[in-house]
C-alpha atoms as a PDB file:
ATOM      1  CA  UNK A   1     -37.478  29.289 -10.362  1.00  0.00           C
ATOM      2  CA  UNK A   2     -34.284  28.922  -8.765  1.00  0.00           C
ATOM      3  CA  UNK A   3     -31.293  26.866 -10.521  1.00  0.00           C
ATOM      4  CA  UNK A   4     -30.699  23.801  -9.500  1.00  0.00           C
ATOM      5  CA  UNK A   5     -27.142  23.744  -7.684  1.00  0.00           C
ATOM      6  CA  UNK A   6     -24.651  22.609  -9.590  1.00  0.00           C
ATOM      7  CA  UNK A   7     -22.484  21.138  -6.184  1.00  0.00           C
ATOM      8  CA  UNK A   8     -23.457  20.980  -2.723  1.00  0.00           C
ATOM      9  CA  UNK A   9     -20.662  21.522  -0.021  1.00  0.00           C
ATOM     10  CA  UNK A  10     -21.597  19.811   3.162  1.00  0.00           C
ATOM     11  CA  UNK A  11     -20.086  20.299   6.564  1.00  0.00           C
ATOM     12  CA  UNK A  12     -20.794  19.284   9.746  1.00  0.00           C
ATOM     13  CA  UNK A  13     -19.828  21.881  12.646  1.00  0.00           C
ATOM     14  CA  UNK A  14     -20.127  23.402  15.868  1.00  0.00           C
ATOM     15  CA  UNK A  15     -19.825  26.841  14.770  1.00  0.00           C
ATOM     16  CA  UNK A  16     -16.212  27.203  15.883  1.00  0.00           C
ATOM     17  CA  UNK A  17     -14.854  27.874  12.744  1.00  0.00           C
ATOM     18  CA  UNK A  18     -12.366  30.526  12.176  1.00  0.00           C
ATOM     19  CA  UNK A  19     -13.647  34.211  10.194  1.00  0.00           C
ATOM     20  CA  UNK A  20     -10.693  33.293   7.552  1.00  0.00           C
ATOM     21  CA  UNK A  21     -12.480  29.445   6.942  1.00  0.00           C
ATOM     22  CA  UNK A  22     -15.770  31.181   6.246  1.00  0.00           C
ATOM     23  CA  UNK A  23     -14.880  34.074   3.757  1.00  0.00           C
ATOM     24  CA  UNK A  24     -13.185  31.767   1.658  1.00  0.00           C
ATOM     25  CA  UNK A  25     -15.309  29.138   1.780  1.00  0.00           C
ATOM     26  CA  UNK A  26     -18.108  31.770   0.752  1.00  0.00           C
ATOM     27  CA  UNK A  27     -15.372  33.293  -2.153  1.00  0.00           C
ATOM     28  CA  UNK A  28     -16.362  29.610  -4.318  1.00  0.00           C
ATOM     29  CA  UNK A  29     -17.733  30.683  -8.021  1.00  0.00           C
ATOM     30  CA  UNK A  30     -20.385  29.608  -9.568  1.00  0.00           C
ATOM     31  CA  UNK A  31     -23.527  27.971  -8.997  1.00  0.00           C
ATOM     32  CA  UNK A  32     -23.212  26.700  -5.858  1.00  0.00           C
ATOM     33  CA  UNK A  33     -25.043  25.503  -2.138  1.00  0.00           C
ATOM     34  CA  UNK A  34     -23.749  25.150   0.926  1.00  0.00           C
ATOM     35  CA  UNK A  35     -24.909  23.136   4.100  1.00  0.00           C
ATOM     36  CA  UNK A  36     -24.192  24.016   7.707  1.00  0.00           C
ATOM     37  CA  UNK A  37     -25.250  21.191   9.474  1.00  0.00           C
ATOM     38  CA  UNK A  38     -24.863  21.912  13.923  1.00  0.00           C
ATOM     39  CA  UNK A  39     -25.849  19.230  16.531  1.00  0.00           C
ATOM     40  CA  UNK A  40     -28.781  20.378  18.970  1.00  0.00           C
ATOM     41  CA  UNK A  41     -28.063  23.304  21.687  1.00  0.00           C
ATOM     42  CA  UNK A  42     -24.932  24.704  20.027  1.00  0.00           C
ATOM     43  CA  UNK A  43     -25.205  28.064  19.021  1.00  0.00           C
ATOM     44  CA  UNK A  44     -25.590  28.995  15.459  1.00  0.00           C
ATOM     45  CA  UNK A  45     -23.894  31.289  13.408  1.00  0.00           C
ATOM     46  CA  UNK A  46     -26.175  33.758  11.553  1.00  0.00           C
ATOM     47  CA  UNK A  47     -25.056  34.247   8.143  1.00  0.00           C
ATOM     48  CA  UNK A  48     -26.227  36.411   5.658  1.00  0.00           C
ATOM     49  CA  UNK A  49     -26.133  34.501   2.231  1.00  0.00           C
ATOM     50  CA  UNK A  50     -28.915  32.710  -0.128  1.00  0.00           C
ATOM     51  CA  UNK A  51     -26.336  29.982  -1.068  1.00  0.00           C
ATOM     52  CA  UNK A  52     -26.499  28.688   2.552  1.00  0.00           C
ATOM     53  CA  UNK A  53     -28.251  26.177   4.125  1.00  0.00           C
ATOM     54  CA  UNK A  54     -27.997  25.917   8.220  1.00  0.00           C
ATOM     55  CA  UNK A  55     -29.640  22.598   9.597  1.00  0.00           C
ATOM     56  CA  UNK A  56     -29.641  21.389  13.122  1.00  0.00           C
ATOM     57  CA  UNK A  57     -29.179  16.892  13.465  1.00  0.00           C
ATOM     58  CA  UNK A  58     -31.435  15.914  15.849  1.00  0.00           C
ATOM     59  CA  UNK A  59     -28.476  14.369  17.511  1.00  0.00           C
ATOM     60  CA  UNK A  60     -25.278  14.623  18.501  1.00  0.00           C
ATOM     61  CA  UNK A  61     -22.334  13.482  16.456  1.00  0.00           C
ATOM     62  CA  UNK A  62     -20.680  13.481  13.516  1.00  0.00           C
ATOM     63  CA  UNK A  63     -22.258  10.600  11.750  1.00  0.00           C
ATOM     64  CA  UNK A  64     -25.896  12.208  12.051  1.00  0.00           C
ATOM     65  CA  UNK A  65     -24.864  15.393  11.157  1.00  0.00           C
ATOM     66  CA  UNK A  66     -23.087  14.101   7.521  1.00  0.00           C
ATOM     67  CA  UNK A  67     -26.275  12.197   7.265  1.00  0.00           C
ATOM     68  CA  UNK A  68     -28.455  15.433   7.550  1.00  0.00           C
ATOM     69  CA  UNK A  69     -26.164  17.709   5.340  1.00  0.00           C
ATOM     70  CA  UNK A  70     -26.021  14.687   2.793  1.00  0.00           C
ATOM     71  CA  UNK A  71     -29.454  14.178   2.564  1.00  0.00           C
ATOM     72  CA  UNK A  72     -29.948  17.511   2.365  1.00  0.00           C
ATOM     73  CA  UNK A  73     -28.234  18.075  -0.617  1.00  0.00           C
ATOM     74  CA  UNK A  74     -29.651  19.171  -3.750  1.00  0.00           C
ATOM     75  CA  UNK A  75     -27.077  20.048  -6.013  1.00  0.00           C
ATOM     76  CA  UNK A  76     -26.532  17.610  -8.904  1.00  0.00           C
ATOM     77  CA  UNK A  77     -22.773  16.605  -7.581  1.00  0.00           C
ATOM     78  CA  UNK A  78     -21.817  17.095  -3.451  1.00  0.00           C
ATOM     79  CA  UNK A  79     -18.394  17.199  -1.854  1.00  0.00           C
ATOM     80  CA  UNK A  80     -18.088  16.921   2.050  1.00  0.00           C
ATOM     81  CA  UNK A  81     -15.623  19.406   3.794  1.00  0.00           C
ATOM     82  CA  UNK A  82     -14.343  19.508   7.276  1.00  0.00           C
ATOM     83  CA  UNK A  83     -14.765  23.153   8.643  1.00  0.00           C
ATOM     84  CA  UNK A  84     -10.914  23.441   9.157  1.00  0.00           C
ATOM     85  CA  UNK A  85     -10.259  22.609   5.746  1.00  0.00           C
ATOM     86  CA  UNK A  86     -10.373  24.665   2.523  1.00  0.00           C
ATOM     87  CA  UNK A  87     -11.516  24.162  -1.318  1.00  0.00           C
ATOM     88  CA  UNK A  88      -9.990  25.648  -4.602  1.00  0.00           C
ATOM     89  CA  UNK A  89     -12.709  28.605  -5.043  1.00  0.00           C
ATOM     90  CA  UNK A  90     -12.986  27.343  -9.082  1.00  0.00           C
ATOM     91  CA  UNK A  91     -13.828  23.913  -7.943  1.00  0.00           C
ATOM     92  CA  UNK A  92     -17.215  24.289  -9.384  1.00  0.00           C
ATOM     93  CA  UNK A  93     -16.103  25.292 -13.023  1.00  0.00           C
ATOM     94  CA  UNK A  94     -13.919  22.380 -12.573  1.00  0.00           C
ATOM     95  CA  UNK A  95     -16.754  20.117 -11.562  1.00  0.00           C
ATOM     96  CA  UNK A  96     -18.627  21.063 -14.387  1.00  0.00           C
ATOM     97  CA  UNK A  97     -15.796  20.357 -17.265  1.00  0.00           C
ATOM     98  CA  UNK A  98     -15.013  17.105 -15.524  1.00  0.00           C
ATOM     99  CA  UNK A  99     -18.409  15.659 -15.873  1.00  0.00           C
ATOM    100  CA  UNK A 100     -19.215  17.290 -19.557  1.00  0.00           C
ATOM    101  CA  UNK A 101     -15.990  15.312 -20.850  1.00  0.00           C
ATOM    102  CA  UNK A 102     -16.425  11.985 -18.345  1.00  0.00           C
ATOM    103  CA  UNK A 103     -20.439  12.094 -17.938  1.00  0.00           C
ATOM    104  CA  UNK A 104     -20.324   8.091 -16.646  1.00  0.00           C
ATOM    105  CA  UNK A 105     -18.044   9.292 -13.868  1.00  0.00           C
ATOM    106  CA  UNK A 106     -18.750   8.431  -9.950  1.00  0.00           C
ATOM    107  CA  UNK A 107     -16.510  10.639  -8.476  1.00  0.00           C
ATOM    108  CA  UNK A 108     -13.569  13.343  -9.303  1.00  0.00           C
ATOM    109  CA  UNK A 109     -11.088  12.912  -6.554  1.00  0.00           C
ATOM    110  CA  UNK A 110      -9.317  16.344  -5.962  1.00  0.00           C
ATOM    111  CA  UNK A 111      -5.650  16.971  -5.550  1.00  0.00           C
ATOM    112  CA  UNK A 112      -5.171  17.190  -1.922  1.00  0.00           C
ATOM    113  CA  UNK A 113      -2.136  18.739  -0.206  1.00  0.00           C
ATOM    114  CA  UNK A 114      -1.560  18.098   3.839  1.00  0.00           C
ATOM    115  CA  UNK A 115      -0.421  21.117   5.481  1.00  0.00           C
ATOM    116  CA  UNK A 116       0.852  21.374   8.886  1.00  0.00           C
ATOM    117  CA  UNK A 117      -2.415  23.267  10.963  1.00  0.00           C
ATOM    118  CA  UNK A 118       0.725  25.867  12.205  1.00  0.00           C
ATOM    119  CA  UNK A 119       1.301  26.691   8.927  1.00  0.00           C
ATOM    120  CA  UNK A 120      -0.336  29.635   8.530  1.00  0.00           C
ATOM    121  CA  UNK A 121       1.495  31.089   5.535  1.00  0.00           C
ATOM    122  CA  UNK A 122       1.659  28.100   3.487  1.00  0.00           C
ATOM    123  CA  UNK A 123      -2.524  27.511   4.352  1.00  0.00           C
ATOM    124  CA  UNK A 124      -3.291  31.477   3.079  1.00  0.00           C
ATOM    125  CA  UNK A 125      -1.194  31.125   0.231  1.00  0.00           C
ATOM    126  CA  UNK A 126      -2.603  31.868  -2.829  1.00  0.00           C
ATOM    127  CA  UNK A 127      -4.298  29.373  -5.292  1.00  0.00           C
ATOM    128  CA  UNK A 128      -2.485  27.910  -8.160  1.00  0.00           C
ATOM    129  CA  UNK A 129      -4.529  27.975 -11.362  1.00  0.00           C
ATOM    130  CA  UNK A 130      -6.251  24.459 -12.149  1.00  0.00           C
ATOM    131  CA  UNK A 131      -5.062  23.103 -15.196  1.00  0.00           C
ATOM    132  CA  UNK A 132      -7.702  22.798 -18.209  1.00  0.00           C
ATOM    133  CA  UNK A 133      -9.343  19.434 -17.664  1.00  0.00           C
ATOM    134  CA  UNK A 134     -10.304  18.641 -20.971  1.00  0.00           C
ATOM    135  CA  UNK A 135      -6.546  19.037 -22.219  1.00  0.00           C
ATOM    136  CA  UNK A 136      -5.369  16.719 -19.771  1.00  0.00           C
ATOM    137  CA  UNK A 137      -3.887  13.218 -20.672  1.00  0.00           C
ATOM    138  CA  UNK A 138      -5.065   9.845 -19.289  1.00  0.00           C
ATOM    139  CA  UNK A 139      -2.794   8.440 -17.291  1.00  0.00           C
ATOM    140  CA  UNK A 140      -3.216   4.851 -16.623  1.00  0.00           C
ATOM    141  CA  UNK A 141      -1.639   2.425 -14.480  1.00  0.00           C
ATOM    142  CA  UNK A 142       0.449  -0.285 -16.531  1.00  0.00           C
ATOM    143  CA  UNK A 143       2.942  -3.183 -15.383  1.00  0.00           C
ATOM    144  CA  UNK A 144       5.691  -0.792 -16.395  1.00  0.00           C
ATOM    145  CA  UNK A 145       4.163   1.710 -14.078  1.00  0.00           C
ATOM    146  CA  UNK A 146       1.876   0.095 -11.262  1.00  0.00           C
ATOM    147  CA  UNK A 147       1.795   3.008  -8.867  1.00  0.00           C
ATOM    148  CA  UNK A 148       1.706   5.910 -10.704  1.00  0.00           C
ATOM    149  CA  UNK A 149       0.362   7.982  -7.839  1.00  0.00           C
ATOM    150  CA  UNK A 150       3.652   7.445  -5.695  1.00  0.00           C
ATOM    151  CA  UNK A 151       5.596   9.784  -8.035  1.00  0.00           C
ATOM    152  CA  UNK A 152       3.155  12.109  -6.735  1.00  0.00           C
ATOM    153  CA  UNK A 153       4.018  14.350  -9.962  1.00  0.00           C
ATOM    154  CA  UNK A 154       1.575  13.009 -12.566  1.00  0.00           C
ATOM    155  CA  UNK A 155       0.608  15.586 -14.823  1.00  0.00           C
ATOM    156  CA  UNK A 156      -2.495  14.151 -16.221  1.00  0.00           C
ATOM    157  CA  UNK A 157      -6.024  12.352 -15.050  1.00  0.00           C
ATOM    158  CA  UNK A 158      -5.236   9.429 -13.127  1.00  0.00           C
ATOM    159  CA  UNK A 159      -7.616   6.801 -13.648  1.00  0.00           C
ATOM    160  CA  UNK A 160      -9.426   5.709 -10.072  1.00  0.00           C
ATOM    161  CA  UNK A 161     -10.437   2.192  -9.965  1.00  0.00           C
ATOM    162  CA  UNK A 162     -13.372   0.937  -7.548  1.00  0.00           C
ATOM    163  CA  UNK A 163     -12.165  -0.373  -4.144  1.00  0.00           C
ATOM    164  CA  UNK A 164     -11.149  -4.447  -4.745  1.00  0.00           C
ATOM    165  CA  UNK A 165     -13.494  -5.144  -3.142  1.00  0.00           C
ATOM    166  CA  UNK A 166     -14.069  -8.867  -4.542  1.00  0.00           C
ATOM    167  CA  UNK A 167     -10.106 -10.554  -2.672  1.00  0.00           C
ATOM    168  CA  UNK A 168     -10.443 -13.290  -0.499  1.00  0.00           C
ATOM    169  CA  UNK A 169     -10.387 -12.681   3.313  1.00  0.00           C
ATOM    170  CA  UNK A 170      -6.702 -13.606   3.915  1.00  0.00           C
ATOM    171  CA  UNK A 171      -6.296 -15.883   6.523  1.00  0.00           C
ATOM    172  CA  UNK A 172      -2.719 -15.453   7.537  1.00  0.00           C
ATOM    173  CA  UNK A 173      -3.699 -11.938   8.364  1.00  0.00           C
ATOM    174  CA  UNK A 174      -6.604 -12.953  10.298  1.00  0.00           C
ATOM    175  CA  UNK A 175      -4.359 -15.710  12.745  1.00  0.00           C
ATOM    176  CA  UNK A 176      -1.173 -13.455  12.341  1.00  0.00           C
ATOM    177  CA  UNK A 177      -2.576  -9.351  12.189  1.00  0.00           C
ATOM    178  CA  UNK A 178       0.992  -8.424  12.902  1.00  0.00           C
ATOM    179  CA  UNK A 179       2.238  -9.149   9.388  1.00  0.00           C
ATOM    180  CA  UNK A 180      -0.426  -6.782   7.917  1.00  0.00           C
ATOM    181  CA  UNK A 181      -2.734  -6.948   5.331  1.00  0.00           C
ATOM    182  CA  UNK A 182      -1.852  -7.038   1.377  1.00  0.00           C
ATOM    183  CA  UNK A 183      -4.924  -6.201  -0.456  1.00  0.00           C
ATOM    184  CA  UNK A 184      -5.486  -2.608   0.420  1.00  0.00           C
ATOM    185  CA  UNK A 185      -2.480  -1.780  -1.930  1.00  0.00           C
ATOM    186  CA  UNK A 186      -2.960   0.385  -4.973  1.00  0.00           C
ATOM    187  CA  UNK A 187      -4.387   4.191  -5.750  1.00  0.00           C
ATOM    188  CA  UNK A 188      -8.466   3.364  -5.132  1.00  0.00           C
ATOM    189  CA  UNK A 189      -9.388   5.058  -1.769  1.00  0.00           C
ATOM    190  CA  UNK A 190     -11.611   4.172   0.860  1.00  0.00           C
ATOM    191  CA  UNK A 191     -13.068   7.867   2.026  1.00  0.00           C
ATOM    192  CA  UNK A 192     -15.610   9.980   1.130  1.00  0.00           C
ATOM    193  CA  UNK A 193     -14.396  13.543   2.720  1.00  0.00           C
ATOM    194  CA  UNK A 194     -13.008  15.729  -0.087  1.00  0.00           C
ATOM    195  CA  UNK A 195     -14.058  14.239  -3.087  1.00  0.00           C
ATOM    196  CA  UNK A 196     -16.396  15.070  -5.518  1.00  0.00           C
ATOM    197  CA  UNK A 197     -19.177  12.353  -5.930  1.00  0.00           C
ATOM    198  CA  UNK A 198     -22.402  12.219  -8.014  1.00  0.00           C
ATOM    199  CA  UNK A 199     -25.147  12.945  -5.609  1.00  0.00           C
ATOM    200  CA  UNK A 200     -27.678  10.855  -6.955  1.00  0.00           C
ATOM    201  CA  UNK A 201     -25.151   7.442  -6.081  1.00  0.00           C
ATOM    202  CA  UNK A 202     -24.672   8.912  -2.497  1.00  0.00           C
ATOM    203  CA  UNK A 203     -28.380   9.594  -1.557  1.00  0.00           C
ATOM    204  CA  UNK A 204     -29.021   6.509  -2.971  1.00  0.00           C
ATOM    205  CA  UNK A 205     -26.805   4.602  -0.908  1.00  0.00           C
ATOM    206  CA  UNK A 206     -28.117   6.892   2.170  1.00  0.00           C
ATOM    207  CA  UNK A 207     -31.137   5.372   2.177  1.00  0.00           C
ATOM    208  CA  UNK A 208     -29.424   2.001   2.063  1.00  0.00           C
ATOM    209  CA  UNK A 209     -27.141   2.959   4.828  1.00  0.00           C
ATOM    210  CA  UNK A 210     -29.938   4.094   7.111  1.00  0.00           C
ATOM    211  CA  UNK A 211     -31.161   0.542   7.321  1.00  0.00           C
ATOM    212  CA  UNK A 212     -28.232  -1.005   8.021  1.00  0.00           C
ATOM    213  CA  UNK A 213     -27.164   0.825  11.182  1.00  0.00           C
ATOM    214  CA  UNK A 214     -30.762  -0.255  12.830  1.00  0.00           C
ATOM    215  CA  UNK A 215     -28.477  -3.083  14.791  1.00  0.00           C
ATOM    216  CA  UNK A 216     -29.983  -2.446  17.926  1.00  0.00           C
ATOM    217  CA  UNK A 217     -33.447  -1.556  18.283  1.00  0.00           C
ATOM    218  CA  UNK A 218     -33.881   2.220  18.406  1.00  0.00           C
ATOM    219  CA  UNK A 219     -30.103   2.928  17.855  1.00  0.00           C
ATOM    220  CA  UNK A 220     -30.176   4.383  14.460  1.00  0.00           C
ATOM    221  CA  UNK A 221     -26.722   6.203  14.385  1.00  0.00           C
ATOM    222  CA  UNK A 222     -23.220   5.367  15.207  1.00  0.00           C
ATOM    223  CA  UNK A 223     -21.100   7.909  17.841  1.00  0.00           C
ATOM    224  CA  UNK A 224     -17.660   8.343  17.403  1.00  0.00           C
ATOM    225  CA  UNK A 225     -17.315   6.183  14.323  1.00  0.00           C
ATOM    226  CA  UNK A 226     -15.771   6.925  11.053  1.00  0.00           C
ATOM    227  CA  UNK A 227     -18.532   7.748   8.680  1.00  0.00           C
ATOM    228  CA  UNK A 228     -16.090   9.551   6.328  1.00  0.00           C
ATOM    229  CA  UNK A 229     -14.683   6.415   5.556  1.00  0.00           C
ATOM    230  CA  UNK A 230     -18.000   3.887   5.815  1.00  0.00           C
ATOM    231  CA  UNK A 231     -19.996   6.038   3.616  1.00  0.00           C
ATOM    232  CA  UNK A 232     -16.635   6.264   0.891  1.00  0.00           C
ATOM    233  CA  UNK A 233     -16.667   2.212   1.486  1.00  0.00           C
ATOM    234  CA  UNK A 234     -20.128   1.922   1.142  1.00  0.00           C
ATOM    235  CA  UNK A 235     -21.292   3.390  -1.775  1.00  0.00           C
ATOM    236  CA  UNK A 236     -18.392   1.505  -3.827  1.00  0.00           C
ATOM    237  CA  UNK A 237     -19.861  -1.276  -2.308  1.00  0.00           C
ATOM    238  CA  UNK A 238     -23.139  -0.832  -3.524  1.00  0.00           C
ATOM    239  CA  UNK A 239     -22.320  -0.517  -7.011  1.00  0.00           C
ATOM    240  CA  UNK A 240     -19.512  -2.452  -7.393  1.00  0.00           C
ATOM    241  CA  UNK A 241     -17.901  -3.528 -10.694  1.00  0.00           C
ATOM    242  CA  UNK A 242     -14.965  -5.471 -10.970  1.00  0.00           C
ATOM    243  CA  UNK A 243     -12.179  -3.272 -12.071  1.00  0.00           C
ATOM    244  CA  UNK A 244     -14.200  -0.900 -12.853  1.00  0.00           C
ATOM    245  CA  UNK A 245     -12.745   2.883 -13.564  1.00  0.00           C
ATOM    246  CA  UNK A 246     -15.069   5.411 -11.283  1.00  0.00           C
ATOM    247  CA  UNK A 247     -13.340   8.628 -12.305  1.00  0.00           C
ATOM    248  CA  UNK A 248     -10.241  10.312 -12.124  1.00  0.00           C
ATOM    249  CA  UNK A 249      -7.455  12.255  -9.950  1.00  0.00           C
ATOM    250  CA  UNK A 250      -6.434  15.327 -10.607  1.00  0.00           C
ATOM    251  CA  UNK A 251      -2.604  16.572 -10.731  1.00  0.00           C
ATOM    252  CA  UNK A 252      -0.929  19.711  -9.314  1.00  0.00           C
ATOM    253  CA  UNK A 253      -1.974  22.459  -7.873  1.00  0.00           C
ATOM    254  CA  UNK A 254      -3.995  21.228  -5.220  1.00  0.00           C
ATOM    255  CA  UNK A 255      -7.490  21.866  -5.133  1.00  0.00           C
ATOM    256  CA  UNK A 256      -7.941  21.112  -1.402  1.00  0.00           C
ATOM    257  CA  UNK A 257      -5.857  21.682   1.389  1.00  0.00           C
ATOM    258  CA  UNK A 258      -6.502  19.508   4.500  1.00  0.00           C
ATOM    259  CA  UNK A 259      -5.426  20.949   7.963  1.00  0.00           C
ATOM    260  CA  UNK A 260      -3.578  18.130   9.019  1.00  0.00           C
ATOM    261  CA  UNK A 261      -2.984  18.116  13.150  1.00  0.00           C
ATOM    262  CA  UNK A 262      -0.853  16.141  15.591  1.00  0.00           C
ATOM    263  CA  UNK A 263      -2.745  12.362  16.627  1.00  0.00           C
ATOM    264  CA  UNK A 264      -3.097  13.707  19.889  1.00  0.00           C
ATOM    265  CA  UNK A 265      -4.870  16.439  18.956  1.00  0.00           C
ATOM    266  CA  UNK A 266      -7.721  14.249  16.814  1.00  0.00           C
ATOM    267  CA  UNK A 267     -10.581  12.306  18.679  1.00  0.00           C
ATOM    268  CA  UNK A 268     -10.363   8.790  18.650  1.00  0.00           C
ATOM    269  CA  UNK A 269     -12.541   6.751  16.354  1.00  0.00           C
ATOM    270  CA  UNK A 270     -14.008   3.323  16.301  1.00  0.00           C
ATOM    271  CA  UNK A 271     -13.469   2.052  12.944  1.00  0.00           C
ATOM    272  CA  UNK A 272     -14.301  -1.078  13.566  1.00  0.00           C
ATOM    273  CA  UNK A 273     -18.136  -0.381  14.565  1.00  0.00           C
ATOM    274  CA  UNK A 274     -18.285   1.063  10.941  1.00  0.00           C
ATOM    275  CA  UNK A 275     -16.621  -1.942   9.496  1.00  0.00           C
ATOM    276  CA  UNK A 276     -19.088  -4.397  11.227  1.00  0.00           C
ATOM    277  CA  UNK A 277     -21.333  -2.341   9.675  1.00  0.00           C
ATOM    278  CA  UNK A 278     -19.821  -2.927   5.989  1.00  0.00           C
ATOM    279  CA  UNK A 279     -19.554  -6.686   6.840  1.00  0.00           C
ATOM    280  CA  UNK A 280     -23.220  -7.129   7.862  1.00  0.00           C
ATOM    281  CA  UNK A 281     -24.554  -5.362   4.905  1.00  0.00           C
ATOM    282  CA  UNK A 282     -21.664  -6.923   2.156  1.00  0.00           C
ATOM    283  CA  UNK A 283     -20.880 -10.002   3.794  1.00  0.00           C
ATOM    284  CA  UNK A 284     -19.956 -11.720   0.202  1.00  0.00           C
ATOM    285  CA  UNK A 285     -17.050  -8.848   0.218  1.00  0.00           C
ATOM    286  CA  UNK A 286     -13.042 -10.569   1.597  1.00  0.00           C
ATOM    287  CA  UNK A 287     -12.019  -7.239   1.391  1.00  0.00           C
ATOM    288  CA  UNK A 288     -14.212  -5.745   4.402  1.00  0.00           C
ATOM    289  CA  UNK A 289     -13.933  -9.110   6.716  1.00  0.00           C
ATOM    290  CA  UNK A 290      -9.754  -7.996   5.806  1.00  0.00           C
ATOM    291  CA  UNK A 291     -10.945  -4.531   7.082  1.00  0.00           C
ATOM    292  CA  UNK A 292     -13.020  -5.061  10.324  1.00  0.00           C
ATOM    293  CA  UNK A 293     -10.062  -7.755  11.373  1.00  0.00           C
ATOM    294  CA  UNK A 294      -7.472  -4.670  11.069  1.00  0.00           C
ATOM    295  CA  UNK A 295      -9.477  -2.565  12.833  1.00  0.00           C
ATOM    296  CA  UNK A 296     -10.490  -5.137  15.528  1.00  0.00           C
ATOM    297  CA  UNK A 297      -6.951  -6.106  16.805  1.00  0.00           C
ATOM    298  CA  UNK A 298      -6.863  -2.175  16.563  1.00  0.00           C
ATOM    299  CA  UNK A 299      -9.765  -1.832  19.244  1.00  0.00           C
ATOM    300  CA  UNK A 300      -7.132  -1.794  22.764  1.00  0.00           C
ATOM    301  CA  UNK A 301      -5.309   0.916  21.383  1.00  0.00           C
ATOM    302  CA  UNK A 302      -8.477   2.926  20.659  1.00  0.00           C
ATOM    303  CA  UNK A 303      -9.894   3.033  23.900  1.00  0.00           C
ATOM    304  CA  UNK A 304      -6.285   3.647  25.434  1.00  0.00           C
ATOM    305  CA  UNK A 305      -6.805   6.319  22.963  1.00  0.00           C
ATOM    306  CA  UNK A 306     -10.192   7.487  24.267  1.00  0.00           C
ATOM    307  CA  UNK A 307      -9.764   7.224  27.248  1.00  0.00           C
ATOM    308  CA  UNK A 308      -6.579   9.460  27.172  1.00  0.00           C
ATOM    309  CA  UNK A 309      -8.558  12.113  25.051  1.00  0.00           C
ATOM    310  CA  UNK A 310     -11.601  12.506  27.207  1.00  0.00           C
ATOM    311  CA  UNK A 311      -9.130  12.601  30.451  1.00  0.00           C
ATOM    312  CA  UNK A 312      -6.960  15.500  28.971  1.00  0.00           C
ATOM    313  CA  UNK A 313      -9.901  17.296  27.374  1.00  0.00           C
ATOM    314  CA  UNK A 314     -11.663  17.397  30.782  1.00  0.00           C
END
């Protein structure tokens, strides 16, 4: 009988990923799966390899084809990667000695480092060695020290608190958006993309999320929303605890590097039909109404935006 998988990798794609994106992905150690998911009539790349799994949504978009690879996953902890971006190939040993020493852990949010998508030699360069996570230091924030993360040089595990989720909706930004909003400060994070989670929270939530975006009949799925950040919201939401700890952040070396391009070069996305989404299903939650408001006065710039992208893609 076949091991279970210790971590699922989950990627949406349309098969356009480079030769260099695929050997390394395919270089990770250990005992690991990883899910192709495509959107119908795109071509699929053949590949050769009993650790991967290649689904097909049965729609197009983004949203549906995270859903597919998530609920797809059978690996006891899942991370979701873009097919641009790249993982430290010992992320699984990491995984494992992470959870062993923190087994109540949600998630283990990997060092990330944003490199410039021209940056060829800086994204081949080679990987630094992760340091020993059971040596590592706590590092916790303290009044002395409130924003650890800003030195951007902590050399331990940063303790990760669940979002705030519990503020008040703050009227003043609501009447005057233009002074911007106050509770969003502080190291939690909002999305899901490039951190490990325990698998059994996220399909959990899934199944949650699934009957929330029934808004409008038939329309079971979202297009051109961000579900990368909804599904990290989300699944806080679900099990939220009042300054709770959910896990920890890892220092230098990275362990993922994101491929970071130009605005102009990234699709537009509708936040705020995600948000309205959080706010339906968590309505007792100031921090989301604080959310969707942002996002709302955001919603003229977004179609300027869309409209823009689909006129210079054509």
């Amino acid at each position: 009988m076949k091991d279970k998988p210790t971590l699922t990798i989950v990627t949406p794609t349309t098969g356009k990923f480079s030769d260099y994106w695929l050997e390394q992905l395919l270089k990770i150690k250990g005992n690991v799966e990883f899910v192709l998911v495509y959107y119908p009539s795109v071509p699929i790349r053949p590949l050769d390899d009993p650790r991967v799994k290649i689904l097909t949504s049965p729609y197009k978009g983004e949203m549906m084809q995270r859903f597919v690879g998530l609920l797809n996953a059978t690996g006891e902890y899942v991370l979701a990667l873009d097919d641009d971006d790249f993982v430290h190939p010992d992320v699984v040993d990491l995984t494992i000695q992470y959870f062993e020493r923190f087994p109540e852990s949600w998630i283990l949010r990997l060092k990330k480092e944003n490199i410039d998508f021209k940056d060829q030699e800086r994204i081949k360069q080679d990987w630094g060695e992760i340091p020993d996570v059971r040596q590592l230091e706590i590092c916790k924030k303290t009044p002395e020290n409130p924003y650890p993360y800003q030195q951007g040089n902590f050399k331990g595990l940063l303790e990760v608190p669940v979002i705030p989720l519990d503020k008040k909706l703050d009227l003043k930004f609501a009447l005057l958006p233009f002074t911007g909003r106050k509770d969003n400060l502080g190291y939690h994070f909002e999305n899901f993309n490039n951190v490990v989670w325990r698998n059994k929270l996220v399909q959990q939530a899934l199944v949650d999320l699934s009957q929330t975006t029934k808004v409008l009949g038939a329309i079971t799925w979202i297009p051109t929303s961000g579900f990368d950040r909804l599904l990290g919201v989300f699944v806080q939401a679900k099990y939220f605890q009042k300054d709770a700890i959910i896990g920890h952040w890892m220092p230098s070396p990275e362990q993922i590097r994101y491929i970071d391009k130009p605005p102009e070069l990234k699709p537009p996305r509708f936040h705020v039909i995600s948000d309205a989404l959080l706010v339906k299903r968590y309505p007792q939650y100031g921090y989301l109404w604080n959310l969707f408001l942002e996002k709302f006065y955001n919603v003229p710039r977004t179609v300027a935006k869309f409209v823009k992208w689909n006129y210079f893609k054509k």
